[in-house]
N, C-alpha and C. Protein backbone atom coordinates (compact mmCIF):
# COMPACT_ATOMS: atom_id res chain seq x y z
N UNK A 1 15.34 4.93 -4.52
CA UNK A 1 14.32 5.14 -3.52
C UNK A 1 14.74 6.31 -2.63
N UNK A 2 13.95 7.19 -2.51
CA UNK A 2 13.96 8.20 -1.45
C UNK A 2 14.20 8.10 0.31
N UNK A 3 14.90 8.02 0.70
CA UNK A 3 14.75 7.98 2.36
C UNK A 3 14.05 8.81 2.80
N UNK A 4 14.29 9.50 2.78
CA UNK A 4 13.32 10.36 3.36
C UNK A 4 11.69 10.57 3.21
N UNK A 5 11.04 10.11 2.21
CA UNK A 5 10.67 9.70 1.70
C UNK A 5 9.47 8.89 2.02
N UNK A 6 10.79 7.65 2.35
CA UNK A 6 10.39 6.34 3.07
C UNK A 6 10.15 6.74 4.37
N UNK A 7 10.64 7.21 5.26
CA UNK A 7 10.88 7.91 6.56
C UNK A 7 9.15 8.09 7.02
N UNK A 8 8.67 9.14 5.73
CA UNK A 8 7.07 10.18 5.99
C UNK A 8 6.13 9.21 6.10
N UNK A 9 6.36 7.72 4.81
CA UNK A 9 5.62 6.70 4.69
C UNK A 9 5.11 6.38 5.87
N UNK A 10 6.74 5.99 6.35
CA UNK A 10 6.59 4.77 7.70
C UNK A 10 5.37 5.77 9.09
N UNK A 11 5.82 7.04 8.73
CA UNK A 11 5.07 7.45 9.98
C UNK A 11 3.31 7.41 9.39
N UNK A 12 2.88 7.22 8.26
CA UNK A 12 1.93 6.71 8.01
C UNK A 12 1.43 5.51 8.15
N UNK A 13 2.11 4.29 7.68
CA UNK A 13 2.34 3.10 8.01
C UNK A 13 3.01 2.28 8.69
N UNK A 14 3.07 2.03 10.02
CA UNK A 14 4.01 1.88 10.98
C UNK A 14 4.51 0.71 10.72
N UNK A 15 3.38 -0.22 10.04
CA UNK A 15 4.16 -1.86 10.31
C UNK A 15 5.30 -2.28 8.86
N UNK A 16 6.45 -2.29 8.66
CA UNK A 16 6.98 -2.30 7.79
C UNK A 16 6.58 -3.20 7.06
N UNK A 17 5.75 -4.50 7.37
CA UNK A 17 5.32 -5.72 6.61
C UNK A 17 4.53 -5.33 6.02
N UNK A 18 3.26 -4.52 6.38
CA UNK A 18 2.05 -3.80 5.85
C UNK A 18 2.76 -2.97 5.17
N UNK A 19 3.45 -2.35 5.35
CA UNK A 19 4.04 -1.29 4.25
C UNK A 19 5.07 -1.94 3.33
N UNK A 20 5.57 -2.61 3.29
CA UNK A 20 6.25 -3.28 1.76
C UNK A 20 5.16 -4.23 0.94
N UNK A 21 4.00 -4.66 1.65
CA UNK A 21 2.94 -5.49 1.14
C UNK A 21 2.34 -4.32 -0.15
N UNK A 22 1.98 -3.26 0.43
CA UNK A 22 1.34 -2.01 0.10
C UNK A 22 2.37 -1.43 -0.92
N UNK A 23 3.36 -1.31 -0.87
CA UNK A 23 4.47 -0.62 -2.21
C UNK A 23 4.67 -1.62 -2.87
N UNK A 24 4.83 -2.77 -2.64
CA UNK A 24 5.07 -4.20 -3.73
C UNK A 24 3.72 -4.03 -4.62
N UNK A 25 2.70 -3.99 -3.80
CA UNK A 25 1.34 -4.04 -5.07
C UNK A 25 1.17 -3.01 -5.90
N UNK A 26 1.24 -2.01 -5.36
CA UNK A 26 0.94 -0.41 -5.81
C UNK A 26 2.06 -0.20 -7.47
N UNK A 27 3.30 -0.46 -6.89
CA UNK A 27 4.36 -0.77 -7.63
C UNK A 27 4.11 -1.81 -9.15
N UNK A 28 3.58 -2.69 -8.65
CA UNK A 28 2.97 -3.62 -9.64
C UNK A 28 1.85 -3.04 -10.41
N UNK A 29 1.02 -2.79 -9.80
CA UNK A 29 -0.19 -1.96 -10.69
C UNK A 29 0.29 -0.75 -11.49
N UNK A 30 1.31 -0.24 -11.40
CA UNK A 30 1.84 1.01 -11.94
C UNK A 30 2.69 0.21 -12.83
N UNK A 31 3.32 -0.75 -12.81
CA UNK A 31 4.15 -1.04 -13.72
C UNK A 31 3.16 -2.17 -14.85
N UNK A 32 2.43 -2.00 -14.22
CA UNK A 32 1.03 -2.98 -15.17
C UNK A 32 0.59 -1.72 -16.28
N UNK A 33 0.43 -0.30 -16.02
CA UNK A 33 -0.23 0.57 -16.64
C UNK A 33 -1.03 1.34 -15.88
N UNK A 34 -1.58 1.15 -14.43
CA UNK A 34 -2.62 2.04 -14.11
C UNK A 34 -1.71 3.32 -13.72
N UNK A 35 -2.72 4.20 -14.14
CA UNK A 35 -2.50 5.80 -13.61
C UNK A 35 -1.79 5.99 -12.32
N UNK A 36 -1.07 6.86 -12.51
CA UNK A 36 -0.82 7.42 -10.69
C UNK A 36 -1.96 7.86 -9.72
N UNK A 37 -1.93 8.38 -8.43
CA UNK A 37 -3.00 8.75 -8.12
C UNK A 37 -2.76 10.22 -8.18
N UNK A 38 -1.55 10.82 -7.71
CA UNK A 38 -1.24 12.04 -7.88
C UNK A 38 -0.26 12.32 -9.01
N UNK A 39 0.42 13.44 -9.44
CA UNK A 39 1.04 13.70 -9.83
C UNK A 39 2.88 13.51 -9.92
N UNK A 40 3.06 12.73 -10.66
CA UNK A 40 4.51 12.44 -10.02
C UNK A 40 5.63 13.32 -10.72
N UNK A 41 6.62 13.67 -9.80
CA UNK A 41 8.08 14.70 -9.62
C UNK A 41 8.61 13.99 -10.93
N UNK A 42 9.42 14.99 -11.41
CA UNK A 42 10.37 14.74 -12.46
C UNK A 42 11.04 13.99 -11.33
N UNK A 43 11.92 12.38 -12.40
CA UNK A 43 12.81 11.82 -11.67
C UNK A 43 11.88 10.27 -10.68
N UNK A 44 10.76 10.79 -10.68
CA UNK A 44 10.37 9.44 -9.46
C UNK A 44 10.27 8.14 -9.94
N UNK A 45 10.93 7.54 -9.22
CA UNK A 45 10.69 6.44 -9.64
C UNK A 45 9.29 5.51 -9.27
N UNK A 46 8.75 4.16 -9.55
CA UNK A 46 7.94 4.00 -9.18
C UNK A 46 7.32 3.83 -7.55
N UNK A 47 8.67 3.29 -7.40
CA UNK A 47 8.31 3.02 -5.70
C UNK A 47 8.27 4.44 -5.09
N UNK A 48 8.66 5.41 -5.82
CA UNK A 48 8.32 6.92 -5.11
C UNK A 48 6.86 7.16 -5.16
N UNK A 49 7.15 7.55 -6.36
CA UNK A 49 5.11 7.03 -6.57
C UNK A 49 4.04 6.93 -5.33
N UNK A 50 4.03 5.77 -5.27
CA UNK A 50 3.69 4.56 -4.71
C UNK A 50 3.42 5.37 -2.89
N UNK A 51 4.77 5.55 -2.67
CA UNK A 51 4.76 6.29 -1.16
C UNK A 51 4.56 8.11 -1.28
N UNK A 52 4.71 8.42 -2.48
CA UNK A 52 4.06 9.62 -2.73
C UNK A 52 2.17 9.61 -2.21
N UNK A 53 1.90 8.81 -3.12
CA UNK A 53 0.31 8.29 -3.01
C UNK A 53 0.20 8.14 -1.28
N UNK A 54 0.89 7.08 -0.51
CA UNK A 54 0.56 7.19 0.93
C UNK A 54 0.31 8.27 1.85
N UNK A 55 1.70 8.91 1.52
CA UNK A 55 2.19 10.27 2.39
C UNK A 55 1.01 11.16 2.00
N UNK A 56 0.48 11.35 0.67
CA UNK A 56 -0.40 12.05 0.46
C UNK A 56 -1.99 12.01 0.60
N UNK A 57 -2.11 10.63 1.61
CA UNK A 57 -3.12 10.03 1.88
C UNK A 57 -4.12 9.51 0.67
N UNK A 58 -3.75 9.44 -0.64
CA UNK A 58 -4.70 8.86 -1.87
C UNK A 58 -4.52 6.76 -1.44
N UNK A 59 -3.96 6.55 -0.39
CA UNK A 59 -3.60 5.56 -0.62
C UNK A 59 -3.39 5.02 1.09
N UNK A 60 -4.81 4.03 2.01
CA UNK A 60 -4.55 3.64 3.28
C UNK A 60 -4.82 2.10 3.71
N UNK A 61 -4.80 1.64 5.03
CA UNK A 61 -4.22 0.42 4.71
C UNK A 61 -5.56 0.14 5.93
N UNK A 62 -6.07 -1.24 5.66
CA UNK A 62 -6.77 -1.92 6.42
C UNK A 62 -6.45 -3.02 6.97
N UNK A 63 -6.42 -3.17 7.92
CA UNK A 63 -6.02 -4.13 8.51
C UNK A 63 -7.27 -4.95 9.39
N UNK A 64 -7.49 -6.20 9.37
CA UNK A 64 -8.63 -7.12 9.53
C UNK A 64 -8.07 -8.57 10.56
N UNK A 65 -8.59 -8.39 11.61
CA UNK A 65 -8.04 -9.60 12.21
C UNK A 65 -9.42 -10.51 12.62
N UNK A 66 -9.01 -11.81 12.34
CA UNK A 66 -10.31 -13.00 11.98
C UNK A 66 -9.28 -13.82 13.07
N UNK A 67 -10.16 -14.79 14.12
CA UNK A 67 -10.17 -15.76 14.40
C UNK A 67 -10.46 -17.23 13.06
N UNK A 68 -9.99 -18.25 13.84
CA UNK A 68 -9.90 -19.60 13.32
C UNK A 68 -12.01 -19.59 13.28
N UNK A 69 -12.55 -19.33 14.01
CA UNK A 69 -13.96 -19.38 14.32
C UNK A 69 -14.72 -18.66 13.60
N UNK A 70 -14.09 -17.48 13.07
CA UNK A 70 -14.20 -16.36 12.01
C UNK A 70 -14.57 -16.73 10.66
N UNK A 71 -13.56 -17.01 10.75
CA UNK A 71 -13.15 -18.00 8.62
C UNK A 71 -13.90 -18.65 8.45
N UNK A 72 -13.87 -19.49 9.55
CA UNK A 72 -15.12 -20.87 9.09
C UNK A 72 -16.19 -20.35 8.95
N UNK A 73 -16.78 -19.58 9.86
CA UNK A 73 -18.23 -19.30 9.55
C UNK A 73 -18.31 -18.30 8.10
N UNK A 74 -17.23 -17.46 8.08
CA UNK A 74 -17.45 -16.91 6.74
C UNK A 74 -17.55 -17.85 5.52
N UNK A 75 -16.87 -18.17 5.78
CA UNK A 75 -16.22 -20.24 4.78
C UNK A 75 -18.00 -20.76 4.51
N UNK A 76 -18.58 -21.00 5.76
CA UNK A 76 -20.07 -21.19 5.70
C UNK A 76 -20.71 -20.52 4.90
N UNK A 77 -20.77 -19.33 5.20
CA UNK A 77 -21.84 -18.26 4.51
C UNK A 77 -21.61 -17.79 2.88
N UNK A 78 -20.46 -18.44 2.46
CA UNK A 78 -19.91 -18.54 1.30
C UNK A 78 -20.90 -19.08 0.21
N UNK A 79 -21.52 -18.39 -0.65
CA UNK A 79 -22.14 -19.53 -1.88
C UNK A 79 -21.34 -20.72 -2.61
């Protein structure tokens, strides 16, 4: 893994939980078979990849905050 790297990520993704959530999956889907999004460096490994894609913005993070009052009613509106 690149530090530095990791470093450019983090200033993209500040919350380290959100950001290992985000390279654990990305990582997985690449090691499943899907395409890169960009072009990857002789040498990268996948988790470079992965934060290549961030740093290079092909790749951003949403974050969604629901109340207990939230769910349920979505829970409701559910078929």
């Amino acid at each position: 893994m690149n530090v530095e790297l990791f470093e450019q990520t983090r200033l993209h993704v500040p919350s380290v939980p959100q950001l290992v959530n985000m390279l654990s999956r990305r990582v997985r889907q690449l090691n499943a078979g899907m395409r890169p999004y960009i072009k990857p460096e002789k040498g990268d490994e996948r988790i470079d990849i992965a934060m290549r894609e961030i740093v290079s913005g092909k790749m951003t993070a949403e974050i969604g905050f629901f109340s207990t009052t939230d769910k349920a009613r979505v829970a409701d509106e559910t078929p």
